[in-house]
N, C-alpha and C. Protein backbone atom coordinates (compact mmCIF):
# COMPACT_ATOMS: atom_id res chain seq x y z
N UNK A 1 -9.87 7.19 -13.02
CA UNK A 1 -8.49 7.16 -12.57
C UNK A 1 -8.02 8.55 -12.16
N UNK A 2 -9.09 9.32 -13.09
CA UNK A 2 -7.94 10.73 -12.79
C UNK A 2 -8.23 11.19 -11.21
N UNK A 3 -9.61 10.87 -11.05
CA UNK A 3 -10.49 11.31 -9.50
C UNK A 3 -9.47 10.69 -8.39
N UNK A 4 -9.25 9.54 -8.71
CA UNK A 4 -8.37 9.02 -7.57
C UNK A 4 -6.66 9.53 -7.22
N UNK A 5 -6.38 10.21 -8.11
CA UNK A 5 -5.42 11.04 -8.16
C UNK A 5 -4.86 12.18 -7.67
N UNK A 6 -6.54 12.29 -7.36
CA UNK A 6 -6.72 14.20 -6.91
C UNK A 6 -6.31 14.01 -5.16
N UNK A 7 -6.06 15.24 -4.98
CA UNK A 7 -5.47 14.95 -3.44
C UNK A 7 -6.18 16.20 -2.80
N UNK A 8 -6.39 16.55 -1.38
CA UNK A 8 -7.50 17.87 -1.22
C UNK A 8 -5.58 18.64 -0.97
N UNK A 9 -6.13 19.57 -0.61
CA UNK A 9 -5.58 20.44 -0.64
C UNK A 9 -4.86 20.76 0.82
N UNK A 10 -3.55 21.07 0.94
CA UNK A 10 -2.68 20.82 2.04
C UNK A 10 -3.83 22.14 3.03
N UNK A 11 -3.35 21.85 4.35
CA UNK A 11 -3.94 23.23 5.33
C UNK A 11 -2.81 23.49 5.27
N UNK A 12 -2.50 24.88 6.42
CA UNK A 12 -1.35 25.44 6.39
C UNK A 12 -0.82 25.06 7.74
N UNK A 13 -1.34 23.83 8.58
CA UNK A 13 -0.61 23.98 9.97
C UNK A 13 0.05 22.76 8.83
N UNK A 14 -0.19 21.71 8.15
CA UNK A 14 0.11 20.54 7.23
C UNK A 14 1.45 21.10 6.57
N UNK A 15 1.26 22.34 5.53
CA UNK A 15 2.30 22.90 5.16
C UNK A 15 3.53 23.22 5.68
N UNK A 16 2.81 24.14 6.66
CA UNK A 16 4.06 24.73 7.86
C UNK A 16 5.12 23.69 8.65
N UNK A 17 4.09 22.52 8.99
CA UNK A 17 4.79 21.36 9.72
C UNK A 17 6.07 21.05 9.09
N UNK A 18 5.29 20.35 7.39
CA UNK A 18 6.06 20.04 6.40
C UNK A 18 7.44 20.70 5.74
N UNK A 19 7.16 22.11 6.02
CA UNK A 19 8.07 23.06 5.53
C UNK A 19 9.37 22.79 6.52
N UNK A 20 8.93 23.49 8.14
CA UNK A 20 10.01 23.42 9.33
C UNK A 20 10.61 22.33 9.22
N UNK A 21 10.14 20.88 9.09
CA UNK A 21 10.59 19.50 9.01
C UNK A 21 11.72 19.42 8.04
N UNK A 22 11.42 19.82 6.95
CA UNK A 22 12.01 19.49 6.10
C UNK A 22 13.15 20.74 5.82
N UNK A 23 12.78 21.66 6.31
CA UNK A 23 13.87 22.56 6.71
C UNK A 23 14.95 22.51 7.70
N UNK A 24 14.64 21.86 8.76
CA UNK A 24 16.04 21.06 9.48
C UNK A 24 16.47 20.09 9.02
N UNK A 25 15.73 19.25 8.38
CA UNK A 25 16.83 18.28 7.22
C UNK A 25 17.92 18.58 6.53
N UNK A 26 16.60 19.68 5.72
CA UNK A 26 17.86 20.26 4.57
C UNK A 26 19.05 20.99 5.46
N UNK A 27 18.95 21.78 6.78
CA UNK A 27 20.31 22.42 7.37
C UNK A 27 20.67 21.44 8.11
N UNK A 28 20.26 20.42 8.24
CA UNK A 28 21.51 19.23 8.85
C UNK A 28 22.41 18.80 7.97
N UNK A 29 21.82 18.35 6.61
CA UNK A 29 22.48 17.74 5.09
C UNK A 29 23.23 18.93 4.49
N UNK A 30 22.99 20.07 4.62
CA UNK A 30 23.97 21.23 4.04
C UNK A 30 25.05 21.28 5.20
N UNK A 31 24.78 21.45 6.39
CA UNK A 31 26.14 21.33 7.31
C UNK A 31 27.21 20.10 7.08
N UNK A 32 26.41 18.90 6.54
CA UNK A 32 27.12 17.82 6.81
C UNK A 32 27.87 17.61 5.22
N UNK A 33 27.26 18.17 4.31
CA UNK A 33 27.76 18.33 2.72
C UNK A 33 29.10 19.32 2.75
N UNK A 34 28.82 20.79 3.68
CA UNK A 34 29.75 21.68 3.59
C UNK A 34 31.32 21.33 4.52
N UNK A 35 30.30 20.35 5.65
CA UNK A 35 31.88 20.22 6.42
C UNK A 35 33.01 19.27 5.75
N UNK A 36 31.81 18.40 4.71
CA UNK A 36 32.89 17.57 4.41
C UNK A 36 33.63 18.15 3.23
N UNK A 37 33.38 19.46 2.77
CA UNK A 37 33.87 20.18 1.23
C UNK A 37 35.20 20.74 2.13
N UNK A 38 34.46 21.16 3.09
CA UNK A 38 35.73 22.25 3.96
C UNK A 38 37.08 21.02 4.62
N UNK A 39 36.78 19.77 4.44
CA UNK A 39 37.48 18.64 4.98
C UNK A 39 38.09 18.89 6.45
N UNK A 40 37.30 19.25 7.09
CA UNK A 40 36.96 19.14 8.94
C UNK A 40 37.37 18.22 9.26
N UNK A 41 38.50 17.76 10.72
CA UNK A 41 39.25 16.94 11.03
C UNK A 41 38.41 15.71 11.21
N UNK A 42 36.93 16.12 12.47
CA UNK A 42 36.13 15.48 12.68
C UNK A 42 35.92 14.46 11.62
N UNK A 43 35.25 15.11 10.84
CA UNK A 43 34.91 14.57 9.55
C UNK A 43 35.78 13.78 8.67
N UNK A 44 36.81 13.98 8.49
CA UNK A 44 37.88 13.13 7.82
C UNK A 44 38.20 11.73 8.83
N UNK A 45 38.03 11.79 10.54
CA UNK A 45 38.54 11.09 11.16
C UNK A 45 37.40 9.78 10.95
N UNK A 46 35.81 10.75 11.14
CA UNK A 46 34.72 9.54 11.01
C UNK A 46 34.89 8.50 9.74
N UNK A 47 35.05 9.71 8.56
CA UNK A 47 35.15 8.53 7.51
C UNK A 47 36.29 7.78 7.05
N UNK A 48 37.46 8.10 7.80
CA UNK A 48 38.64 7.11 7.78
C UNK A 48 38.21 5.85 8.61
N UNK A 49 37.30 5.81 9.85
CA UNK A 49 36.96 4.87 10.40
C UNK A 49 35.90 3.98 9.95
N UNK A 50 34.84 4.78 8.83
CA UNK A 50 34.07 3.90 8.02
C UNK A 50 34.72 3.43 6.74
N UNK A 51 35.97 3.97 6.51
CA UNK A 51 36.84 2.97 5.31
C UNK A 51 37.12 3.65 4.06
N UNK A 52 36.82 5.32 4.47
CA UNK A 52 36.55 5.75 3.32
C UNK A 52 37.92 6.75 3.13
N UNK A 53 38.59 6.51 2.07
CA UNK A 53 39.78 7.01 1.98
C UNK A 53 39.71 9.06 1.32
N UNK A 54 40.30 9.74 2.16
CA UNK A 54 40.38 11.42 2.26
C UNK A 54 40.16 11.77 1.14
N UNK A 55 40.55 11.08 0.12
CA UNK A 55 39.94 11.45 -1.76
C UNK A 55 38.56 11.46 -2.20
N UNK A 56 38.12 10.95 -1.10
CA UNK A 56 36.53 10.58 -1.77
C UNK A 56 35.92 11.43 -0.98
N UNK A 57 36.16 12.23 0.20
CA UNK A 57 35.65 12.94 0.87
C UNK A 57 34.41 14.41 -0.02
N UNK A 58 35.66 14.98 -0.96
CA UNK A 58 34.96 15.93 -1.19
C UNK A 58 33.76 15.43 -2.30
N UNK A 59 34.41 14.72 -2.80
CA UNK A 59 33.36 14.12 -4.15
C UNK A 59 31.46 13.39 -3.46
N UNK A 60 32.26 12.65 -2.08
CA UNK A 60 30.82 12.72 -1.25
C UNK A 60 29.91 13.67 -0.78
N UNK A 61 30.84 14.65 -0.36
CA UNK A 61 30.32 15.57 -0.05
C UNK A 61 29.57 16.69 -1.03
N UNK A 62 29.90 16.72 -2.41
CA UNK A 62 29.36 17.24 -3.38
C UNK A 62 27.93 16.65 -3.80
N UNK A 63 28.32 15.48 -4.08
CA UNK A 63 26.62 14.58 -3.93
C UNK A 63 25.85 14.61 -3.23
N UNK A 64 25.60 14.92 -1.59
CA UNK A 64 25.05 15.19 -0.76
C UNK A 64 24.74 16.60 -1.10
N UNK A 65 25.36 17.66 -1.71
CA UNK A 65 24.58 18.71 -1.52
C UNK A 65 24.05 18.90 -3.35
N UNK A 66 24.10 18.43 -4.06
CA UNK A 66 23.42 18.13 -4.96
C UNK A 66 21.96 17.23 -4.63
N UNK A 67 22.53 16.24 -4.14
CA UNK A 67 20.81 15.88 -3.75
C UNK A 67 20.08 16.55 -2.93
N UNK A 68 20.78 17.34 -1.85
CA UNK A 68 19.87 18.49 -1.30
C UNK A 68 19.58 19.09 -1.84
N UNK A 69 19.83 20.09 -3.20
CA UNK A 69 19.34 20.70 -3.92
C UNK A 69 18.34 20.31 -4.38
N UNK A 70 18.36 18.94 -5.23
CA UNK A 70 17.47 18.98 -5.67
C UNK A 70 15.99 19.21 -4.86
N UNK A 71 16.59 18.35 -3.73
CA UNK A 71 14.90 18.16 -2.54
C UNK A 71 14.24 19.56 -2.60
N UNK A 72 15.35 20.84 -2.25
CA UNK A 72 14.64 21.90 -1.80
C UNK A 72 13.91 22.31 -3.09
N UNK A 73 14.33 22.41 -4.27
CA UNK A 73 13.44 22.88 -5.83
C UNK A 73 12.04 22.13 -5.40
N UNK A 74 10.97 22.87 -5.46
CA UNK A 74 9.99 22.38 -5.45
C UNK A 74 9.74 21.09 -6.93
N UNK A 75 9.86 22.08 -7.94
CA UNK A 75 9.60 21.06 -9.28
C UNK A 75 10.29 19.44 -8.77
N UNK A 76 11.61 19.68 -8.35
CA UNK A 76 12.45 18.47 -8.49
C UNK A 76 12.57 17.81 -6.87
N UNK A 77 11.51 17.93 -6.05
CA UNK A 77 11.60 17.67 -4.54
C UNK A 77 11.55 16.23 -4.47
N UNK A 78 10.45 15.44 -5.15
CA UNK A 78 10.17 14.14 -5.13
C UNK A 78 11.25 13.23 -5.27
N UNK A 79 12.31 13.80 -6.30
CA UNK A 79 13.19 13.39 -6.85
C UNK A 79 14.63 13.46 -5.84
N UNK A 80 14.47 14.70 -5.14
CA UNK A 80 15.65 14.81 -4.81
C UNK A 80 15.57 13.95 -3.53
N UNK A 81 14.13 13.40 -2.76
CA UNK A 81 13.97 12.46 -1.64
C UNK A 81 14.69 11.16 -2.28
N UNK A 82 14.17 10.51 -3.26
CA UNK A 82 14.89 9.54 -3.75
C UNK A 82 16.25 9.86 -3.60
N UNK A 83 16.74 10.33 -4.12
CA UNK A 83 18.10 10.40 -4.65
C UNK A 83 19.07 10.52 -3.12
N UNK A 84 18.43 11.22 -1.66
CA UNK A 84 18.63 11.52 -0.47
C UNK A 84 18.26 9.97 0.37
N UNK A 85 17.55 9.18 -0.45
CA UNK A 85 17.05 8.06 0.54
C UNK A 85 18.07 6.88 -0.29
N UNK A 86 18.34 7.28 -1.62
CA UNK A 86 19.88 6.41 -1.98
C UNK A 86 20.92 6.73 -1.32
N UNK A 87 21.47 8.03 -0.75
CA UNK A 87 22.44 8.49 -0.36
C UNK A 87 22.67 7.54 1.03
N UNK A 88 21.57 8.03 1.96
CA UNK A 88 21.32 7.60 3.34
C UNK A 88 21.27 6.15 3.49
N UNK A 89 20.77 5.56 2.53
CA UNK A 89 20.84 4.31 2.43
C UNK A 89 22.85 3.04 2.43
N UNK A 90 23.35 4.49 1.50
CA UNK A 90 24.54 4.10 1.78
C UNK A 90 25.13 4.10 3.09
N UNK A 91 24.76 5.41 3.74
CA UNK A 91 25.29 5.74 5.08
C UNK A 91 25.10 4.96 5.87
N UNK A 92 23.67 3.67 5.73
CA UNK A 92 23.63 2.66 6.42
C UNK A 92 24.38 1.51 6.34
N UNK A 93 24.53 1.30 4.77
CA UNK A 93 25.33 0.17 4.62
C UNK A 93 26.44 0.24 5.21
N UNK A 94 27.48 1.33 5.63
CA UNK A 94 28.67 1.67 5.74
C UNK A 94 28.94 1.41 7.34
N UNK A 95 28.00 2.32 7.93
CA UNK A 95 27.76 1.62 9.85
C UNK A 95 27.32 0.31 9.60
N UNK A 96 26.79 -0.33 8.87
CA UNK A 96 26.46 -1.65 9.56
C UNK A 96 27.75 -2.52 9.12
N UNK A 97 28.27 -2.58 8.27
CA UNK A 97 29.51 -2.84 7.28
C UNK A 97 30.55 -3.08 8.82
N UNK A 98 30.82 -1.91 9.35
CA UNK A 98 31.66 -1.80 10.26
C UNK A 98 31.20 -2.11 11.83
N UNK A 99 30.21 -2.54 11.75
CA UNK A 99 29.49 -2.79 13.33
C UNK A 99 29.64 -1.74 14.28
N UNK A 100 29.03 -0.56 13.58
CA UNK A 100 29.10 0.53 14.86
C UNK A 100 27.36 0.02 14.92
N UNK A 101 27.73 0.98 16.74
CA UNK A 101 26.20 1.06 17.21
C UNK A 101 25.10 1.10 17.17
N UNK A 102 23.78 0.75 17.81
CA UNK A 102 22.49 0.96 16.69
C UNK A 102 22.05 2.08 16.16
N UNK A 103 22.69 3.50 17.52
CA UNK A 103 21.86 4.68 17.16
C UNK A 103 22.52 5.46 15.72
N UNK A 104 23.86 5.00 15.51
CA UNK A 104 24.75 5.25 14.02
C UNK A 104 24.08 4.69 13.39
N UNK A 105 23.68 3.41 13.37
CA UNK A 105 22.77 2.70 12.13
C UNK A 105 21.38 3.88 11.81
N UNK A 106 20.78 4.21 13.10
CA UNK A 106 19.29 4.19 12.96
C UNK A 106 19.33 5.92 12.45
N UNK A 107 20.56 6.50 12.65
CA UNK A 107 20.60 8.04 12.49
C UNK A 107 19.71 8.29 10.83
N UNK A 108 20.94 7.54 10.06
CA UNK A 108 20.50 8.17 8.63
C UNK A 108 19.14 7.55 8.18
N UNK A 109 18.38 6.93 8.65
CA UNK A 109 17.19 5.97 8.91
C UNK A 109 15.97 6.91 9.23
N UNK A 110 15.94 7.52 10.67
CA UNK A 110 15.75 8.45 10.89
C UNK A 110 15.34 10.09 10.14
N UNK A 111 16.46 10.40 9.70
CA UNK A 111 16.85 11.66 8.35
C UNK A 111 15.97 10.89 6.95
N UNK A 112 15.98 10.07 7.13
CA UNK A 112 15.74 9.60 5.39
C UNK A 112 13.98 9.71 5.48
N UNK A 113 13.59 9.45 6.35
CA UNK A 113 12.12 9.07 7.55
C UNK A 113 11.32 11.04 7.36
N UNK A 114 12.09 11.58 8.32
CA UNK A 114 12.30 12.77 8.29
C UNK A 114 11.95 13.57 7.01
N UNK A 115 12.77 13.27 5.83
CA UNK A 115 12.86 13.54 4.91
C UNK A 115 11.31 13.96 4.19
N UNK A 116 10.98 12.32 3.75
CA UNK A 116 9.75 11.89 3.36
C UNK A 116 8.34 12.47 4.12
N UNK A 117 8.49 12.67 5.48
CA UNK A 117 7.88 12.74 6.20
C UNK A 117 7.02 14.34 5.55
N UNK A 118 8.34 15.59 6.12
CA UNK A 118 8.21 16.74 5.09
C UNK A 118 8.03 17.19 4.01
N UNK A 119 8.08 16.24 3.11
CA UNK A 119 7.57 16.32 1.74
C UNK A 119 6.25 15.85 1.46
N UNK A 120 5.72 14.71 2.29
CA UNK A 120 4.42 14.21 2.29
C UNK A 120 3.46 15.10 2.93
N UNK A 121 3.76 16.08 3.61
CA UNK A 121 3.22 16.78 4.47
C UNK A 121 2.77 18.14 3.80
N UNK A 122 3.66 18.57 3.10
CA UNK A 122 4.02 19.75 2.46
C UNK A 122 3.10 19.76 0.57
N UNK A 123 3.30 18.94 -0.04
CA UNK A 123 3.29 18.35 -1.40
C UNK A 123 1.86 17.47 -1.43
N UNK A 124 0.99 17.56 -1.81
CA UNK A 124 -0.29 17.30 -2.18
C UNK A 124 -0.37 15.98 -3.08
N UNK A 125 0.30 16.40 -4.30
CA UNK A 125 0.42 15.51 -5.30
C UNK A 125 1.03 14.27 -5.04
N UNK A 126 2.18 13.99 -3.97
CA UNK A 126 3.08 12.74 -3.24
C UNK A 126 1.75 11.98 -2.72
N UNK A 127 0.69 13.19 -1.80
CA UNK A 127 -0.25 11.95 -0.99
C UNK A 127 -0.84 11.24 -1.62
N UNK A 128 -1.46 12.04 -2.86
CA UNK A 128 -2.16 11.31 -3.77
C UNK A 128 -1.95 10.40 -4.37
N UNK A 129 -0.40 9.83 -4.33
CA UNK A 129 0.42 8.85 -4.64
C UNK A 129 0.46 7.92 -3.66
N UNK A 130 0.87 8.53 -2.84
CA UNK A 130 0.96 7.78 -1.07
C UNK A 130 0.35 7.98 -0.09
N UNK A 131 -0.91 7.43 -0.15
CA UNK A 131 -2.07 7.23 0.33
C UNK A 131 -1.57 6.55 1.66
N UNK A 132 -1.70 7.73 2.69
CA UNK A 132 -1.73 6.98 4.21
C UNK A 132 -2.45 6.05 5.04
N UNK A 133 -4.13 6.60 4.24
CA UNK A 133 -5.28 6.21 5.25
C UNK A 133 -5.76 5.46 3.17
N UNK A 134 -6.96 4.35 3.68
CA UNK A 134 -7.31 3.93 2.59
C UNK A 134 -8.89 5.15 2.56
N UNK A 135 -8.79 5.26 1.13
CA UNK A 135 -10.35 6.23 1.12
C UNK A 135 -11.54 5.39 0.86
N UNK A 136 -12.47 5.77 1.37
CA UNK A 136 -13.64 4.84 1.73
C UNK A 136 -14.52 5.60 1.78
């Protein structure tokens, strides 16, 4: 069991990919955590139109950059994808809730995709979990 566990060892174009990837995530999700702390008109206007009343703004926006945190900690990265693919997951329920467009639906879909993508890329121990190709 333990052999099947073992994962080889990332290259560095694998790393690097993984790193940049997941480094425009994380500065899309910190812009979008901070604008909503700073309560940006934009921002207050979108989520008055997804239903979400100006009180809850900052408290969303705090959770979003808490779960970014966690992603970027290496120790706590695995964790903080989960916790970013619950978040995003809401963001879907909320466009589809309201029948906006597909590319609003498919955005946080996308990011959550994204997400995983950079961490699988980056993180050795995830592949070995999440086996892309079957080994043979």
């Amino acid at each position: 069991m333990q052999a099947a566990m073992q994962a080889s060892p990332v290259s560095k174009g694998r790393l690097w990919t993984g790193r940049i990837i997941s480094a425009l995530v994380v500065l899309f999700l910190l812009f979008d955590g901070i604008t909503k702390l700073m309560k940006v008109k934009p921002v207050l206007d979108a989520s008055a139109q997804l239903g979400y009343p100006v009180g809850t703004i900052v408290g969303i926006g705090i959770t979003l950059l808490v779960c970014t945190a966690f992603y970027v900690i290496p120790q706590t990265a695995v964790l903080g994808a989960i916790l970013l693919t619950a978040y995003l997951g809401g963001a879907v329920a909320s466009q589809v809730r309201i029948g906006n467009p597909i590319f609003d639906t498919l955005f946080p879909i996308i990011f959550g995709a994204l997400a995983w993508t950079g961490l699988l890329l980056r993180e050795d121990r995830l592949r070995a979990l999440i086996p892309l190709r079957s080994q043979q």
